[in-house]
N, C-alpha and C. Protein backbone atom coordinates (compact mmCIF):
# COMPACT_ATOMS: atom_id res chain seq x y z
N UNK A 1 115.12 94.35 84.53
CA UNK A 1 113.94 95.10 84.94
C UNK A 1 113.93 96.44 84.23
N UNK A 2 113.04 96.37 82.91
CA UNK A 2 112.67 97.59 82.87
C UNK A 2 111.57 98.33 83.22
N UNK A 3 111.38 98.38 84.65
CA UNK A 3 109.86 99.09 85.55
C UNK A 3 110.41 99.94 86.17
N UNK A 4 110.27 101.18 86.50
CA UNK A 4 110.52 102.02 87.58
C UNK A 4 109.77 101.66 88.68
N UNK A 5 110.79 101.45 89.31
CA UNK A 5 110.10 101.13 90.71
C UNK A 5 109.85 101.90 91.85
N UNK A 6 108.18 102.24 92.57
CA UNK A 6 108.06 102.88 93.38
C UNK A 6 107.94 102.30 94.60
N UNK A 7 108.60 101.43 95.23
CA UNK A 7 108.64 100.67 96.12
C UNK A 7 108.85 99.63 96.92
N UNK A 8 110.09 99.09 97.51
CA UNK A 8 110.52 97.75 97.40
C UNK A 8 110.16 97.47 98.55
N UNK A 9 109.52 95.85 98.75
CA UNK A 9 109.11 95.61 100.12
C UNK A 9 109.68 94.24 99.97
N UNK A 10 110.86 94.08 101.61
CA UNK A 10 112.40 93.62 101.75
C UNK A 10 111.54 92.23 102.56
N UNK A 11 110.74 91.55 102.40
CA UNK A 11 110.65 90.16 102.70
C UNK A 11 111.23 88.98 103.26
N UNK A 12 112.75 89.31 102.84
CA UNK A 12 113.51 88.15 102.90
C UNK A 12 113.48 87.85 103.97
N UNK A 13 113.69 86.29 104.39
CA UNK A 13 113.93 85.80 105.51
C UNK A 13 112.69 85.93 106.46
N UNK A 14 111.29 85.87 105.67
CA UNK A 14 109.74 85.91 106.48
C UNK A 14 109.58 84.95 106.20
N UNK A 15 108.78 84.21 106.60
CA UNK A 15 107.71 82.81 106.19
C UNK A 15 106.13 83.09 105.73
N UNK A 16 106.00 81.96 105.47
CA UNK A 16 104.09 82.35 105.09
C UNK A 16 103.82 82.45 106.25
N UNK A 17 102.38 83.42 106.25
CA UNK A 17 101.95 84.21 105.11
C UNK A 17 103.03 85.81 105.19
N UNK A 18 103.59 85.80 105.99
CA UNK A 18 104.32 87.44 105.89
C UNK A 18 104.92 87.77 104.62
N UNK A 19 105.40 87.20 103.44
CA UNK A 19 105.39 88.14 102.24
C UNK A 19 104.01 88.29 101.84
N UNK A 20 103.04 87.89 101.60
CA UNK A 20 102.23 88.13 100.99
C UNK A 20 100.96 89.11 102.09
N UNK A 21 101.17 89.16 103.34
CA UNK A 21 100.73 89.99 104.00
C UNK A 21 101.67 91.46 103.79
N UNK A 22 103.08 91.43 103.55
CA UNK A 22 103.65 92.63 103.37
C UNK A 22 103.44 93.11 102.12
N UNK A 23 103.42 92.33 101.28
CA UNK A 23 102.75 92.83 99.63
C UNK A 23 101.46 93.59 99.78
N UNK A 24 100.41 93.02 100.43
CA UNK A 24 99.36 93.56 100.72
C UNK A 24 99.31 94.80 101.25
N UNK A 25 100.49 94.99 102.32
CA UNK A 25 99.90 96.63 102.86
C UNK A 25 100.83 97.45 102.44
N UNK A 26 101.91 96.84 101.33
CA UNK A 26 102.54 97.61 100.20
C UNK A 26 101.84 98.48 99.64
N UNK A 27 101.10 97.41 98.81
CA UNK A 27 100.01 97.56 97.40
C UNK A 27 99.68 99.33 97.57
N UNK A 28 99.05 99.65 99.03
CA UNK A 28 97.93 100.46 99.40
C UNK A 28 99.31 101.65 99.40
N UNK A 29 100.55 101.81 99.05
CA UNK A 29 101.15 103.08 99.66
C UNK A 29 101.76 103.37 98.33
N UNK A 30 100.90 102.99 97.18
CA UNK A 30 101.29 103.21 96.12
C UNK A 30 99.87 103.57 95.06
N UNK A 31 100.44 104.31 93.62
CA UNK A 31 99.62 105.26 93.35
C UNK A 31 98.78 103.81 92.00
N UNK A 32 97.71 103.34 91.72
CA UNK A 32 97.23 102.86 90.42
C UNK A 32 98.30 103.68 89.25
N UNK A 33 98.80 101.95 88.82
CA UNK A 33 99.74 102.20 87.37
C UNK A 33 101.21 102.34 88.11
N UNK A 34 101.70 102.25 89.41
CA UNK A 34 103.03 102.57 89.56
C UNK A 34 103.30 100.95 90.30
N UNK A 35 104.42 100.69 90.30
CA UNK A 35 104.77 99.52 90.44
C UNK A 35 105.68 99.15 91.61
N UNK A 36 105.59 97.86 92.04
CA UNK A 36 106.30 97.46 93.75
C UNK A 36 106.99 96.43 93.62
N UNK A 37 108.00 96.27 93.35
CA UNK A 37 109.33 95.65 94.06
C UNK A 37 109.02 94.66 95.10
N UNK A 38 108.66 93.44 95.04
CA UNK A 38 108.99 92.67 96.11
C UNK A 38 109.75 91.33 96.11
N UNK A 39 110.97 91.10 97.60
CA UNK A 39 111.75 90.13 97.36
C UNK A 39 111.36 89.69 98.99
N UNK A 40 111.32 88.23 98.29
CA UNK A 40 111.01 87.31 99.21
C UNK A 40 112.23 85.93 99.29
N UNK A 41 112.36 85.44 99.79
CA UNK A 41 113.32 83.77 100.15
C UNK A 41 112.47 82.72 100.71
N UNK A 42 111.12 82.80 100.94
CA UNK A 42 110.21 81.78 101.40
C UNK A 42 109.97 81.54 99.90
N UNK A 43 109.94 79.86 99.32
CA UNK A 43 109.34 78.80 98.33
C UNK A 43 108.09 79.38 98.39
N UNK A 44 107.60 79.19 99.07
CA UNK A 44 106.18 79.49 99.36
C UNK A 44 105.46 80.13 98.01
N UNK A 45 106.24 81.42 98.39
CA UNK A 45 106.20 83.06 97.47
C UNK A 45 106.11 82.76 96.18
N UNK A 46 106.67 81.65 95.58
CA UNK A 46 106.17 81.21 94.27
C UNK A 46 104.95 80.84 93.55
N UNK A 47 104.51 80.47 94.74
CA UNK A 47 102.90 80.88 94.02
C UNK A 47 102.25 81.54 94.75
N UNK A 48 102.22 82.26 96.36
CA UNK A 48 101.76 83.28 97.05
C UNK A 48 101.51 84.17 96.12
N UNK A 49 102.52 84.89 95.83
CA UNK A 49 102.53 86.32 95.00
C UNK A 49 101.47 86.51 94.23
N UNK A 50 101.90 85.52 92.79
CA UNK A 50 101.09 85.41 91.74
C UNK A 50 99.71 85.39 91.94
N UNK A 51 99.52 84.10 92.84
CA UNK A 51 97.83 84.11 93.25
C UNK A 51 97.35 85.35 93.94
N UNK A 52 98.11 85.97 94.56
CA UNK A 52 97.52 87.05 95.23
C UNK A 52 97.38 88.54 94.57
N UNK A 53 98.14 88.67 93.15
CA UNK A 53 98.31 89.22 92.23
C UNK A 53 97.08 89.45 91.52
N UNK A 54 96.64 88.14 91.28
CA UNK A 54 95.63 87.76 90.19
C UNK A 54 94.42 87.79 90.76
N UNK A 55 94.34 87.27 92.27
CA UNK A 55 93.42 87.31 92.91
C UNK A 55 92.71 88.96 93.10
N UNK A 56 93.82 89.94 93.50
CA UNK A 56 93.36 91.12 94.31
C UNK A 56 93.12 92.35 92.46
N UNK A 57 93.62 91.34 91.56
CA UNK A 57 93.36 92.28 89.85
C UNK A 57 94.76 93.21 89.59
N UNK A 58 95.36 92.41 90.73
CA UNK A 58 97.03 93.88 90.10
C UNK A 58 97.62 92.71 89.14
N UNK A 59 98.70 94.00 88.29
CA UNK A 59 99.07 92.83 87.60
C UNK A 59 100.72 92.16 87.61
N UNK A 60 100.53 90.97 87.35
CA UNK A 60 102.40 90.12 88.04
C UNK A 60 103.34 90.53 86.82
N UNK A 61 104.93 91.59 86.75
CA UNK A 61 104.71 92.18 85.61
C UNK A 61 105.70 91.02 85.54
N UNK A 62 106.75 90.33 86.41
CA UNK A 62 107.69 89.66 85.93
C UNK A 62 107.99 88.88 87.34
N UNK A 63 108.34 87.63 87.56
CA UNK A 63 108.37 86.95 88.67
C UNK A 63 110.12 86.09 88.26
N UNK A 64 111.57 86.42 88.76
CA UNK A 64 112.50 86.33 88.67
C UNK A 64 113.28 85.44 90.10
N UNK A 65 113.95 84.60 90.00
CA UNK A 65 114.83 84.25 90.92
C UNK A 65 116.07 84.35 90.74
N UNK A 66 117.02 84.69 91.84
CA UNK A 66 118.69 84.92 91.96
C UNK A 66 119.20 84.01 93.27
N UNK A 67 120.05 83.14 92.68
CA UNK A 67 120.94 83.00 94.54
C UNK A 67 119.78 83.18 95.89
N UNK A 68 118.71 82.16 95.53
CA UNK A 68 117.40 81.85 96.62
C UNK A 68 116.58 82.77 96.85
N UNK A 69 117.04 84.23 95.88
CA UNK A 69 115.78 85.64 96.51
C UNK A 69 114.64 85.48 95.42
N UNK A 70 113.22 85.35 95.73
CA UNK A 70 112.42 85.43 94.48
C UNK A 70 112.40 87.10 94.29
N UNK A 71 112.03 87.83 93.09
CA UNK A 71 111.52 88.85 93.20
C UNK A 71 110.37 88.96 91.84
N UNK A 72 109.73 89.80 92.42
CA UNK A 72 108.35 90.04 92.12
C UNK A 72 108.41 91.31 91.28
N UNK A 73 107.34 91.76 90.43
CA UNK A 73 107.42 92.73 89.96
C UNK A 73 105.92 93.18 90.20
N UNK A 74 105.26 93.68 90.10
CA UNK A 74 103.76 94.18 90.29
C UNK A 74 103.24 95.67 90.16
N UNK A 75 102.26 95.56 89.12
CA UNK A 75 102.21 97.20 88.88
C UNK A 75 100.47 97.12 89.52
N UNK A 76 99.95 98.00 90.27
CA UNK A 76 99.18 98.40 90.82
C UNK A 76 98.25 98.86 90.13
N UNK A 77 96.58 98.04 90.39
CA UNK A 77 95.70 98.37 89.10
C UNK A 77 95.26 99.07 89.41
């Protein structure tokens, strides 16, 4: 990860829809152009994120998995 990150929102161990509802009221506590950290362990989140990424116009900067955590990268349009 080379993003500075202004914000990590700790998911793990939620089910749908709660990462992608916590991404959502992430998004809003951050500035356009700065970027959010999110790790999730719900399958789900593999395409939650992205679609909701693409859907709401932010953009998905890098979508990574480790040892079952997805994490997200997202910079705020």
């Amino acid at each position: 990860m080379d993003h500075q990150v202004h914000l990590t929102i700790d998911a793990k161990g939620q089910k749908c829809p709660m990462p992608v509802l916590m991404t959502s009221r992430g998004i809003k506590k951050i500035e356009s152009g700065q970027v959010m950290l999110v790790e999730a362990t719900d399958g789900g989140s593999r395409s939650d994120i992205p679609s909701w990424a693409k859907d709401t116009g932010n953009e998905l900067l890098e979508a990574t998995s480790d040892d079952g955590v997805f994490r997200y990268l997202i910079r705020k349009k």
